[in-house]
Protein backbone atom coordinates (compact mmCIF):
# COMPACT_ATOMS: atom_id res chain seq x y z
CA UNK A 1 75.38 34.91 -56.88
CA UNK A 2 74.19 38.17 -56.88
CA UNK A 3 74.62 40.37 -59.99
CA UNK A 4 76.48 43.64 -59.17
CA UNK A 5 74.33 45.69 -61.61
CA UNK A 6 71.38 45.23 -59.31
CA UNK A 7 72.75 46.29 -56.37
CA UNK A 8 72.09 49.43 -55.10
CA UNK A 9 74.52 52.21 -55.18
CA UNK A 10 76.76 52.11 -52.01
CA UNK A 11 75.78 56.33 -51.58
CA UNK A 12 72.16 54.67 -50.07
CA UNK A 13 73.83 52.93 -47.30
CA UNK A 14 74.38 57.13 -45.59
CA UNK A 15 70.74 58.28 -47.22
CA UNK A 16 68.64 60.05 -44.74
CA UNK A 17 65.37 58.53 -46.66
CA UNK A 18 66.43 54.63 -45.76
CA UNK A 19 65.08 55.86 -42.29
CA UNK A 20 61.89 56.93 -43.10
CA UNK A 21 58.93 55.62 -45.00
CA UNK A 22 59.33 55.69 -48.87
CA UNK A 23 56.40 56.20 -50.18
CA UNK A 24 56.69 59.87 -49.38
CA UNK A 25 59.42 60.11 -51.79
CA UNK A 26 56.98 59.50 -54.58
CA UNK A 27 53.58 61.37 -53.63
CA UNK A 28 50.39 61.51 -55.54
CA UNK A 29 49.97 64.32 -58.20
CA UNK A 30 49.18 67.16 -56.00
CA UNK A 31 49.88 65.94 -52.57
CA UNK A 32 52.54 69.50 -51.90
CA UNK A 33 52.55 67.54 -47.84
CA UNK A 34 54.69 64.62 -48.66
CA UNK A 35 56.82 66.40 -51.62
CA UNK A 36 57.62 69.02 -49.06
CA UNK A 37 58.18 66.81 -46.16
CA UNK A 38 60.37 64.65 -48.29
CA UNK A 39 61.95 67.62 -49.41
CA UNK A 40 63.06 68.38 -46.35
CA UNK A 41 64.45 64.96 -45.73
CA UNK A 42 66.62 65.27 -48.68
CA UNK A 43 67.40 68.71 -47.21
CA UNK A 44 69.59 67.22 -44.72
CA UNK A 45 71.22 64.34 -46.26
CA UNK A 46 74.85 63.92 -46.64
CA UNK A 47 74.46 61.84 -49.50
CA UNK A 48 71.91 64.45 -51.78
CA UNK A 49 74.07 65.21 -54.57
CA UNK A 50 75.31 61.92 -55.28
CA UNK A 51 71.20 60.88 -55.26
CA UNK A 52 70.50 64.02 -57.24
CA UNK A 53 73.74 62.89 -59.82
CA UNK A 54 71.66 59.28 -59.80
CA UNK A 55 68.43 60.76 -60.79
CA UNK A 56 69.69 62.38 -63.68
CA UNK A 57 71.62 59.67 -64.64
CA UNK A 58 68.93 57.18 -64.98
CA UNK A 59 66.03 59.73 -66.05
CA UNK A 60 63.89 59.30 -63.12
CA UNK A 61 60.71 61.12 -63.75
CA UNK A 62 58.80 60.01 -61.28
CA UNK A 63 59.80 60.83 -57.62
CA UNK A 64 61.78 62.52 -55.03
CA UNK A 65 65.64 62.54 -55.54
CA UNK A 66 68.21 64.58 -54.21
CA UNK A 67 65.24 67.15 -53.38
CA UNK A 68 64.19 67.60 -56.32
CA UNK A 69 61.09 66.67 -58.51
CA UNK A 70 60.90 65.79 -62.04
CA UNK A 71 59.68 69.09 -63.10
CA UNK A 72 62.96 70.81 -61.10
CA UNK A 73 65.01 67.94 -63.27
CA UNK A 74 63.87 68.32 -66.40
CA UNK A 75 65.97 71.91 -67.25
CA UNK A 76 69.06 69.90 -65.71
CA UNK A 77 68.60 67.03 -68.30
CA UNK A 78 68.06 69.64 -70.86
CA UNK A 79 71.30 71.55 -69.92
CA UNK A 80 73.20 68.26 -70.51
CA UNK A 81 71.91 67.37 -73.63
CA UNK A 82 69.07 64.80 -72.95
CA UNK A 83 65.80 65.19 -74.19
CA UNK A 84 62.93 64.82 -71.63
């Protein structure tokens, strides 16, 4: 049986980056192509707060989500307490 607590949230079923490669979600230091094209991904997804909300909820620093970057996240975890 499958443990719930692995399973990915059901918000990624309707996320516009399940279509599209992944690794542009998480682009070398520098590389302002991919962050900007997966920006625009994010741009248009239905599901982009809830991935945002997921982000900051689990301290990803590295990465894409809800199109934003770590640097863009790190005055959001700041305004909710959390210490980057």
């Amino acid at each position: 049986m499958i443990d719930p607590e692995y399973l990915p949230p059901a918000w990624t079923k309707e996320a516009r980056c399940a279509e599209v490669d992944t690794e542009m979600f998480f682009p070398d230091k520098g590389d302002i192509t991919s962050a900007t094209s997966a920006r625009k991904i994010c741009n248009g997804c239905e599901v982009k707060q809830q991935c945002l909300e997921y982000a900051l909820d689990n301290r990803e620093i590295y990465g894409i989500w809800g199109g934003t970057n770590e640097r863009d996240r790190r005055p959001m975890l700041k305004a909710r307490g959390i210490a980057c």
